[in-house]
C-alpha atoms as a PDB file:
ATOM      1  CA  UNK A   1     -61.686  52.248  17.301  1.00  0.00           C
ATOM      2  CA  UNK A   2     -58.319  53.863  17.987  1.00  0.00           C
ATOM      3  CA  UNK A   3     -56.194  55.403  15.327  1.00  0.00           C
ATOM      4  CA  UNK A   4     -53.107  52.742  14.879  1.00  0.00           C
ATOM      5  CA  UNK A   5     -50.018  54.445  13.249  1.00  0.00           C
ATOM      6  CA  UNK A   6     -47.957  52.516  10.719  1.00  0.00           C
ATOM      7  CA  UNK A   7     -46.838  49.287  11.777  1.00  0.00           C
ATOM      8  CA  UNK A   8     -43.747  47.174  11.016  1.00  0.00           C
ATOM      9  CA  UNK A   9     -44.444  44.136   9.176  1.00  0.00           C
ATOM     10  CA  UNK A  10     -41.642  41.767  10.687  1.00  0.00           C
ATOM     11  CA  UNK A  11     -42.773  42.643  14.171  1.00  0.00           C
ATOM     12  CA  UNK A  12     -45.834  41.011  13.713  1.00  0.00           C
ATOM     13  CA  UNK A  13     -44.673  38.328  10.976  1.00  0.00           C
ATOM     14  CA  UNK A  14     -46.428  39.719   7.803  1.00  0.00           C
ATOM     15  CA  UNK A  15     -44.147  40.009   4.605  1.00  0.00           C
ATOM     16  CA  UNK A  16     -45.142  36.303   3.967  1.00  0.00           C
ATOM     17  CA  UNK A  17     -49.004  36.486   4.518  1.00  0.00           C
ATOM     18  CA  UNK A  18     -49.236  40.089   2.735  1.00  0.00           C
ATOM     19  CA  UNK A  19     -47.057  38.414  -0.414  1.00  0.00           C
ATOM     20  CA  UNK A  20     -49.305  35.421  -0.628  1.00  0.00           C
ATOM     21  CA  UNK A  21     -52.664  37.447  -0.191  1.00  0.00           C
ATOM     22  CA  UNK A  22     -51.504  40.168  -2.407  1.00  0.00           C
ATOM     23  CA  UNK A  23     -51.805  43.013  -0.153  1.00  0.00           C
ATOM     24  CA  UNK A  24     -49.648  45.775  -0.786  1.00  0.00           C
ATOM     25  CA  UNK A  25     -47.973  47.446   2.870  1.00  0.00           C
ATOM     26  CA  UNK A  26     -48.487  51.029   1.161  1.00  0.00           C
ATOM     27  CA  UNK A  27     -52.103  50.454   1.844  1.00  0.00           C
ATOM     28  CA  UNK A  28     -52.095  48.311   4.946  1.00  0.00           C
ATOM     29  CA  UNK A  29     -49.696  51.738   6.147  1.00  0.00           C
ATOM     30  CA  UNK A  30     -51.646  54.170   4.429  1.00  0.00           C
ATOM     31  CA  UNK A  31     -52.020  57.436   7.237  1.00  0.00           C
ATOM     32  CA  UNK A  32     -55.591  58.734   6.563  1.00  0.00           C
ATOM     33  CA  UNK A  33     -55.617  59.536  10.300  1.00  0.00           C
ATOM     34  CA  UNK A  34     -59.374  57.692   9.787  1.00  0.00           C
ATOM     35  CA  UNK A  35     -60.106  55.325  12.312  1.00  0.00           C
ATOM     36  CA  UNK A  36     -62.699  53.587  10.755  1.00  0.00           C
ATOM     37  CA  UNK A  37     -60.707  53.039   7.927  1.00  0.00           C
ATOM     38  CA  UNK A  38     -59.890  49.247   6.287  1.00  0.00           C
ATOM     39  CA  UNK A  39     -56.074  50.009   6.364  1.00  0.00           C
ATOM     40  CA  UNK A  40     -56.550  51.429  10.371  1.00  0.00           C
ATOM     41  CA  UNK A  41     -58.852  48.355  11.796  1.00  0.00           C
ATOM     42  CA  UNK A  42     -55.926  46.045   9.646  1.00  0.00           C
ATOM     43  CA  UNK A  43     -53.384  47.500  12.004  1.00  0.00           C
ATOM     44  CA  UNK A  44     -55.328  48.080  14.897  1.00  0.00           C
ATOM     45  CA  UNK A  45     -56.255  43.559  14.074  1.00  0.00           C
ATOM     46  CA  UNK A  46     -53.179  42.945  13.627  1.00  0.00           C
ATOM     47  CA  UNK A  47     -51.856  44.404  17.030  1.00  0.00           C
ATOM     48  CA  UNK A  48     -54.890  42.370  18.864  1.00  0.00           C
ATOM     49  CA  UNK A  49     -54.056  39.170  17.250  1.00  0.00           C
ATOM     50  CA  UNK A  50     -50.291  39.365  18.403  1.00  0.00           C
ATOM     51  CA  UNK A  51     -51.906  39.420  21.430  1.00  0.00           C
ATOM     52  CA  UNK A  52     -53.671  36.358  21.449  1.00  0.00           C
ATOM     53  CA  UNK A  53     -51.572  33.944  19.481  1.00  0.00           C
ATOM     54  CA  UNK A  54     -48.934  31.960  21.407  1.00  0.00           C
ATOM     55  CA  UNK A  55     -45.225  32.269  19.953  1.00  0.00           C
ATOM     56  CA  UNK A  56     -45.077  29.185  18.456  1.00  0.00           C
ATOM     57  CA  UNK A  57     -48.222  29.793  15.931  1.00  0.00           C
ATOM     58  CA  UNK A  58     -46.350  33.915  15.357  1.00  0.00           C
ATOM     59  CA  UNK A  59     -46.421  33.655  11.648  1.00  0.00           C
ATOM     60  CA  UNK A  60     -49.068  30.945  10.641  1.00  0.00           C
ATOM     61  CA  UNK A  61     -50.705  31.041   7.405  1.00  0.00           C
ATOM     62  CA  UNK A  62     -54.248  29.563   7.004  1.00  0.00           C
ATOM     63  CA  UNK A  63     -53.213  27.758   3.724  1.00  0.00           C
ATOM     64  CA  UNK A  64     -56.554  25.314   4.131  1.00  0.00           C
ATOM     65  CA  UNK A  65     -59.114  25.897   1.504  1.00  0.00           C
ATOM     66  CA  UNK A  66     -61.469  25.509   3.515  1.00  0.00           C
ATOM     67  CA  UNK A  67     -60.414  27.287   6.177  1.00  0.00           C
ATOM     68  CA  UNK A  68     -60.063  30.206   3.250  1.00  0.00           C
ATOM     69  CA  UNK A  69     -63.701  29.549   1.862  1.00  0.00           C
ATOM     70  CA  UNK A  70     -64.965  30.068   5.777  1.00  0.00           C
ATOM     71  CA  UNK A  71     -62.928  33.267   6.301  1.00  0.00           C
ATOM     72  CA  UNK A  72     -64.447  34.574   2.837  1.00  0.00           C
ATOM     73  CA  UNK A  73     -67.952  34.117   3.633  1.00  0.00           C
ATOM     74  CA  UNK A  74     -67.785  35.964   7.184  1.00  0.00           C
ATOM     75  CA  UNK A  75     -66.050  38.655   5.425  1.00  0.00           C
ATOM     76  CA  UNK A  76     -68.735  39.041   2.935  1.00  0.00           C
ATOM     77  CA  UNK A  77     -71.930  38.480   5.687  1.00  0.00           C
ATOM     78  CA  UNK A  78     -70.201  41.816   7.481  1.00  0.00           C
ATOM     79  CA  UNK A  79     -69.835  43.538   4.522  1.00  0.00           C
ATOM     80  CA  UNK A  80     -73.300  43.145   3.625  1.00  0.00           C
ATOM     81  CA  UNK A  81     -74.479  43.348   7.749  1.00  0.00           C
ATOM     82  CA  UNK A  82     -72.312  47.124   6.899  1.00  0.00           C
ATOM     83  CA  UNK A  83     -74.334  48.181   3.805  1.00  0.00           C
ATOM     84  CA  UNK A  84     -77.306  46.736   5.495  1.00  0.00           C
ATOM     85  CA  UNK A  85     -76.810  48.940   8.726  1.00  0.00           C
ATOM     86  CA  UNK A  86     -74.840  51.855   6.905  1.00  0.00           C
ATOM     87  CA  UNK A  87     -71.821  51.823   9.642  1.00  0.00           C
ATOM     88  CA  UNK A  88     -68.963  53.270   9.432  1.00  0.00           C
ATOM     89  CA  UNK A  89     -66.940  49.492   9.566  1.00  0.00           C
ATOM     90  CA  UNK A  90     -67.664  46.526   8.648  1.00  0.00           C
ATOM     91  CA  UNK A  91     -67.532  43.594  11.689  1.00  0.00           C
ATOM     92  CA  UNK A  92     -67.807  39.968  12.339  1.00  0.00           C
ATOM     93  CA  UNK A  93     -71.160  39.688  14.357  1.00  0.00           C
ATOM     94  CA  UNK A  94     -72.853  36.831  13.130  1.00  0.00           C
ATOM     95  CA  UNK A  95     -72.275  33.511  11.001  1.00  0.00           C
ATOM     96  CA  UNK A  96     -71.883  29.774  10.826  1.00  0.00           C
ATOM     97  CA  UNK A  97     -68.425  28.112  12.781  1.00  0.00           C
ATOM     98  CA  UNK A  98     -65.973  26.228  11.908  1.00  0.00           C
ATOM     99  CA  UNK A  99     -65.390  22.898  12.885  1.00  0.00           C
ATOM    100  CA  UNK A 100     -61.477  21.107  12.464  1.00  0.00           C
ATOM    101  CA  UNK A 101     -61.045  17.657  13.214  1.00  0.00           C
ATOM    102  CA  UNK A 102     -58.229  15.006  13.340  1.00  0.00           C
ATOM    103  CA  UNK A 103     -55.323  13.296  15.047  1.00  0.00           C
ATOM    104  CA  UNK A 104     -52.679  15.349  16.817  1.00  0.00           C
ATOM    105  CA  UNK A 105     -50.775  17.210  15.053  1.00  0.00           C
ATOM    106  CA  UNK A 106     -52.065  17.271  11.582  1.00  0.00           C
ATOM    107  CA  UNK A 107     -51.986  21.161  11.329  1.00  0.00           C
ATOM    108  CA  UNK A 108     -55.316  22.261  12.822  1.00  0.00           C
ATOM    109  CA  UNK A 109     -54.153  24.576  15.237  1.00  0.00           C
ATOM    110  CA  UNK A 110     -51.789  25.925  12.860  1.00  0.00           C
ATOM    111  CA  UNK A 111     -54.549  26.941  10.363  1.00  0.00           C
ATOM    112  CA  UNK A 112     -56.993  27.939  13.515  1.00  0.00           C
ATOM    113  CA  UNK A 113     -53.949  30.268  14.578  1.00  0.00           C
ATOM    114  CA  UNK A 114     -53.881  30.893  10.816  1.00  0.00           C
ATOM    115  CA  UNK A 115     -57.561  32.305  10.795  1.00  0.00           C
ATOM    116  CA  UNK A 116     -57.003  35.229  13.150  1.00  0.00           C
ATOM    117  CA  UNK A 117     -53.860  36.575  11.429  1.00  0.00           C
ATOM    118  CA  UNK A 118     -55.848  36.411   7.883  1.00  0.00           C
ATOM    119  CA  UNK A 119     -58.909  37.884   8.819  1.00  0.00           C
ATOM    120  CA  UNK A 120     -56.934  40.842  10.649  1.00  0.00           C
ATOM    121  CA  UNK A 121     -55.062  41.818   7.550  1.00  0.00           C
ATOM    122  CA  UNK A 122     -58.710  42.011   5.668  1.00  0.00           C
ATOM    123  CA  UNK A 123     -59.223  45.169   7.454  1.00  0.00           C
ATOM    124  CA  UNK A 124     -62.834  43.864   8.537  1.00  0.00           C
ATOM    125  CA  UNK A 125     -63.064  44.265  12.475  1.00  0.00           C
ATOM    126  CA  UNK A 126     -63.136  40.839  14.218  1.00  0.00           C
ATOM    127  CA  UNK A 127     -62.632  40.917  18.175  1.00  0.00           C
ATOM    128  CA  UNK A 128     -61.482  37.462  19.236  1.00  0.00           C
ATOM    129  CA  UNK A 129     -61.828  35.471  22.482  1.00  0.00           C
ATOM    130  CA  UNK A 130     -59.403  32.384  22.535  1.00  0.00           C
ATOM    131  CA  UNK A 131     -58.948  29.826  24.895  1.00  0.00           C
ATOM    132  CA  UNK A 132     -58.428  26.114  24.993  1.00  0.00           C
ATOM    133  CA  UNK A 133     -60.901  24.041  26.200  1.00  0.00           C
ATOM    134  CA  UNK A 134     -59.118  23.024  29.695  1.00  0.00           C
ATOM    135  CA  UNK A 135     -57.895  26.626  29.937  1.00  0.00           C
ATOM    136  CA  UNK A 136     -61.535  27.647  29.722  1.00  0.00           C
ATOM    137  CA  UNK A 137     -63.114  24.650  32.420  1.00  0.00           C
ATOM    138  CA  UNK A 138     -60.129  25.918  34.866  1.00  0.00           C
ATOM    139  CA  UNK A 139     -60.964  29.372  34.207  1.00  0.00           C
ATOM    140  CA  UNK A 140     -65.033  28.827  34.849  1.00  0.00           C
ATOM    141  CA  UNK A 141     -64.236  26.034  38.274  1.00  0.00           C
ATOM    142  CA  UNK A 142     -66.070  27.677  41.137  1.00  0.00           C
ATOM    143  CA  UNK A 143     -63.789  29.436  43.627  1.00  0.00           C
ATOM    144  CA  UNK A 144     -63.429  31.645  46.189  1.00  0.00           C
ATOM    145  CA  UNK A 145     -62.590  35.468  44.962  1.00  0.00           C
ATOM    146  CA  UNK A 146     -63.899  34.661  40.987  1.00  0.00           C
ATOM    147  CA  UNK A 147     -67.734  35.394  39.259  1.00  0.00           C
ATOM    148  CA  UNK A 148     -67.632  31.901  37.795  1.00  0.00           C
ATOM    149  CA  UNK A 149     -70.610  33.309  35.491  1.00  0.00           C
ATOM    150  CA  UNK A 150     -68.752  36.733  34.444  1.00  0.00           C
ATOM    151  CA  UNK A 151     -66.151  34.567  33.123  1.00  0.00           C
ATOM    152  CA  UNK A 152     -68.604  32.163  31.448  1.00  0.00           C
ATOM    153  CA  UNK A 153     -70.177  35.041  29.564  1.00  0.00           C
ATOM    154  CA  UNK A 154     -66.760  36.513  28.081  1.00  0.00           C
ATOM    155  CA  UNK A 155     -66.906  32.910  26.068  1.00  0.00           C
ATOM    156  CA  UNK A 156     -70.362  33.082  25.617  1.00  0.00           C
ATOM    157  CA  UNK A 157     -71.055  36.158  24.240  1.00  0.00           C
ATOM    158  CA  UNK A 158     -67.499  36.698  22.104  1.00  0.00           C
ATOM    159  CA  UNK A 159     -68.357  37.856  18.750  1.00  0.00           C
ATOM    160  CA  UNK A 160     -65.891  34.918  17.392  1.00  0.00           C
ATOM    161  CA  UNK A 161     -64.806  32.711  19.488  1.00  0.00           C
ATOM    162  CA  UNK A 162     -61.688  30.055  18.838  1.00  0.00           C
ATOM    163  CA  UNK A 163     -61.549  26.822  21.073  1.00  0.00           C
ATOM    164  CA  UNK A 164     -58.864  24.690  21.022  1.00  0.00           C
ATOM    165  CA  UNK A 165     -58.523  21.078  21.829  1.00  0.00           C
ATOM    166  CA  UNK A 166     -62.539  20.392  22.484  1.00  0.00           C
ATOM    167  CA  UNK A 167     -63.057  17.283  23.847  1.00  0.00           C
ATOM    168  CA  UNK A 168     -59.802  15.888  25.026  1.00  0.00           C
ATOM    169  CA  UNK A 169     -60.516  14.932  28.543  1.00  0.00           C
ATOM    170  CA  UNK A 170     -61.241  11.429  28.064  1.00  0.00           C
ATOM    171  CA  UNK A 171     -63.812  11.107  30.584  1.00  0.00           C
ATOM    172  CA  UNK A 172     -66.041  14.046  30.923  1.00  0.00           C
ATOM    173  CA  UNK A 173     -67.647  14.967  33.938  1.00  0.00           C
ATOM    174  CA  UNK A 174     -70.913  16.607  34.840  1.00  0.00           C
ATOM    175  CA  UNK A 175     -69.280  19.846  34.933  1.00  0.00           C
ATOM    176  CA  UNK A 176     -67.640  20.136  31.406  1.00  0.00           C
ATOM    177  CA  UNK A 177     -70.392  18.484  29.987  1.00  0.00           C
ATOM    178  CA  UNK A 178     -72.429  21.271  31.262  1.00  0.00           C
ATOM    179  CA  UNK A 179     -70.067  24.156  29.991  1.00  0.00           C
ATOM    180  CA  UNK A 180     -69.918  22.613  26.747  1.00  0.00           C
ATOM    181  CA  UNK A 181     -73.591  22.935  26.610  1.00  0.00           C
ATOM    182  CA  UNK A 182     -74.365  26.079  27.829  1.00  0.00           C
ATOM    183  CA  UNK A 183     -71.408  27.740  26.015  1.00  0.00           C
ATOM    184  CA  UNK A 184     -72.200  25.505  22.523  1.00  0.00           C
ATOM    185  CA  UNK A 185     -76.383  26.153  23.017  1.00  0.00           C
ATOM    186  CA  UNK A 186     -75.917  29.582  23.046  1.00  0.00           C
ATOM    187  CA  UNK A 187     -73.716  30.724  20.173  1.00  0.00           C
ATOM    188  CA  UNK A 188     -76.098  28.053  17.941  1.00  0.00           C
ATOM    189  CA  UNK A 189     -79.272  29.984  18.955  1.00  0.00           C
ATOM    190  CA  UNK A 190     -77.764  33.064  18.825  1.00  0.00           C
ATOM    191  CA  UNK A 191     -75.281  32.559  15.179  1.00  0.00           C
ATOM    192  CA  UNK A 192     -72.110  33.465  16.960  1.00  0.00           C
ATOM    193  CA  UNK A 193     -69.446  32.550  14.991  1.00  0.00           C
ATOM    194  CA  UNK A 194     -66.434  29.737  16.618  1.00  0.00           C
ATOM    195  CA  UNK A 195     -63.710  28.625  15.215  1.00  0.00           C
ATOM    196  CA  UNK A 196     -62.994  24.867  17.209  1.00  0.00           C
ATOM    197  CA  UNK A 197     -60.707  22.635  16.448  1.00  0.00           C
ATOM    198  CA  UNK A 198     -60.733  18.826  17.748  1.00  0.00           C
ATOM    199  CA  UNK A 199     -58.640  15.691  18.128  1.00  0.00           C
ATOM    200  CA  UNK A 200     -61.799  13.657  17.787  1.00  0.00           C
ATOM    201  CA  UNK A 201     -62.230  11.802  14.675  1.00  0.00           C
ATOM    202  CA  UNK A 202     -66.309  12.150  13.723  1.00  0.00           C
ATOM    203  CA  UNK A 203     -67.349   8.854  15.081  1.00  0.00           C
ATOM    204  CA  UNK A 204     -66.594   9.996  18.539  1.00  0.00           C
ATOM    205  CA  UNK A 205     -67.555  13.604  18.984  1.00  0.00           C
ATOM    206  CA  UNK A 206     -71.164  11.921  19.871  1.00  0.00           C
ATOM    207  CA  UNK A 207     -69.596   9.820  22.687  1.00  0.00           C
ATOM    208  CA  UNK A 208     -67.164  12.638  24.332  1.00  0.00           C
ATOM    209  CA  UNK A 209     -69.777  15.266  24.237  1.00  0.00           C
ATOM    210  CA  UNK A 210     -73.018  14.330  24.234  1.00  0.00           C
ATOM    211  CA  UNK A 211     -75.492  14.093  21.524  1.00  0.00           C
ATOM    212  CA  UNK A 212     -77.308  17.145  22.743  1.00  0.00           C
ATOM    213  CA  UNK A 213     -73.913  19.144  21.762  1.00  0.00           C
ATOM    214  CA  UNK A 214     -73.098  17.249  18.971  1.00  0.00           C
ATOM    215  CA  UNK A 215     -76.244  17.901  17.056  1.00  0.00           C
ATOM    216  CA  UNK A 216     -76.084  21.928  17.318  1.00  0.00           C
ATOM    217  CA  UNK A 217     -72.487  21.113  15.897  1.00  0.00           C
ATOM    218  CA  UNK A 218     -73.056  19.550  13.414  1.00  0.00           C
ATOM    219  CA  UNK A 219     -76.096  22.252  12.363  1.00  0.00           C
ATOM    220  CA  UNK A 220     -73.804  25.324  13.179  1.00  0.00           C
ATOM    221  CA  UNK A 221     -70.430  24.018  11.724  1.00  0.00           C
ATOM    222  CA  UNK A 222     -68.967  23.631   8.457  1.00  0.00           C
ATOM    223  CA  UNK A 223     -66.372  20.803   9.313  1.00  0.00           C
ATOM    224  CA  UNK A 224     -63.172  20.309   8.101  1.00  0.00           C
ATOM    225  CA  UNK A 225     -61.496  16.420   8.407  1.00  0.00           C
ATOM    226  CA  UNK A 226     -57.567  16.500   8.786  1.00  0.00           C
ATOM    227  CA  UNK A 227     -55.758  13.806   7.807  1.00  0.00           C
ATOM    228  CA  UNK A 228     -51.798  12.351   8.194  1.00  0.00           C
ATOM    229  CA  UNK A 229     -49.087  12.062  10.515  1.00  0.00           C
ATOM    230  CA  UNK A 230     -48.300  13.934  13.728  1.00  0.00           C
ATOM    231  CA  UNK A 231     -46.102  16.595  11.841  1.00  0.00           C
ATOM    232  CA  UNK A 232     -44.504  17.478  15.316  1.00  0.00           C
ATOM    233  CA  UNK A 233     -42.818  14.481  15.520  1.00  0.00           C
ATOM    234  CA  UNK A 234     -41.216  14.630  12.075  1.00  0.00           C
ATOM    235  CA  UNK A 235     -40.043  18.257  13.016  1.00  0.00           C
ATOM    236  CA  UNK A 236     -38.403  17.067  16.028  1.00  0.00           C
ATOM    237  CA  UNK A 237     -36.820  14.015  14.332  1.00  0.00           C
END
């Protein structure tokens, strides 16, 4: 971990988040010159999340209880996988995922988006991989000049991984089915931590991805049922 030096909040979009989780900028800019301080893996999160998230989601707030609730529980599992272990910081290695469902545009990407920029400011380490799902399937198609399975194990293996938009292609094919199981097999066996979100409503996560996939969901996941109108559409009107 790299010392960060002070960081301006509007850059990355934070007076509102630090106001409504009560964290005061003296600390989150305190210079210690410690890199495995809280304050100096805060900034150094808070530079890899800008990263990550697209423009649009810049200054999201996970206002979802429980989205909240899920962020709170990883938080304490690597403070107590810290005191356990006696490192120097505390990480996100292990825990259960998160699963959002709903129609389009009810908010779930927004409080996915959300997620990353509240557990950065925690200043508990959490190194995220995020992708949507047909980003990912185009990313892991065989071709010429690519190590199909290198790529597959940078999903695989992230220590929390976000998918968005699982099981939108209306007619799955032998190959996605098989990602989805590989990639979905492994981080239930092995507790990885993802964050997915879904335009399925329950009844049909069963019939887009399989019952094989849809049982280690529903063991692994704590899901979350969004409800309402497309919210895009009343922001354009």
């Amino acid at each position: 971990m790299q010392w960060i030096p002070p960081i301006n909040p509007k850059r990355y979009h934070l007076d509102e988040l630090l106001t409504a989780r009560g964290i005061n900028l003296d600390w989150l800019n305190s210079n210690d010159l410690d890199p495995h301080s809280p304050a100096n893996i805060a900034r150094y999160s808070i530079t890899k999340a800008a990263e990550v998230i697209p423009f649009h989601y810049r200054s999201a707030i996970a206002d979802n209880p429980e989205v909240q609730a899920w962020l709170t529980e990883l938080i304490a599992q690597a403070c107590d996988d810290q005191a356990g272990r006696g490192a120097p910081t505390a990480a996100i290695t292990h825990g259960r995922s998160l699963l959002l469902l709903g129609p389009t545009g009810t908010g779930k990407t927004h409080q996915a988006y959300g997620a990353i920029r509240e557990l950065a400011i925690t200043g508990v380490a959490a190194t995220w991989v995020v992708t949507t799902a047909a980003d990912m399937y185009a990313a892991l198609r065989p071709r010429h000049g690519v190590d199909s399975e290198t790529e597959f194990r940078r999903y695989r293996n992230a220590s929390i991984l976000l998918i968005d938009d699982l099981g939108a292609e209306r007619k799955p094919t032998e190959f996605t089915e098989e990602v989805n199981f590989r990639l979905i097999n492994w981080r239930y066996e092995h507790q990885l931590p993802t964050l997915i979100t879904s335009n399925l409503v329950p009844k049909q996560i069963s019939e887009r991805l399989g019952d094989r996939v849809t049982s280690r969901l529903i063991e692994m996941c704590q899901r979350v049922v969004f409800k309402g109108a497309d919210r895009r559409r009343g922001e354009a009107a």
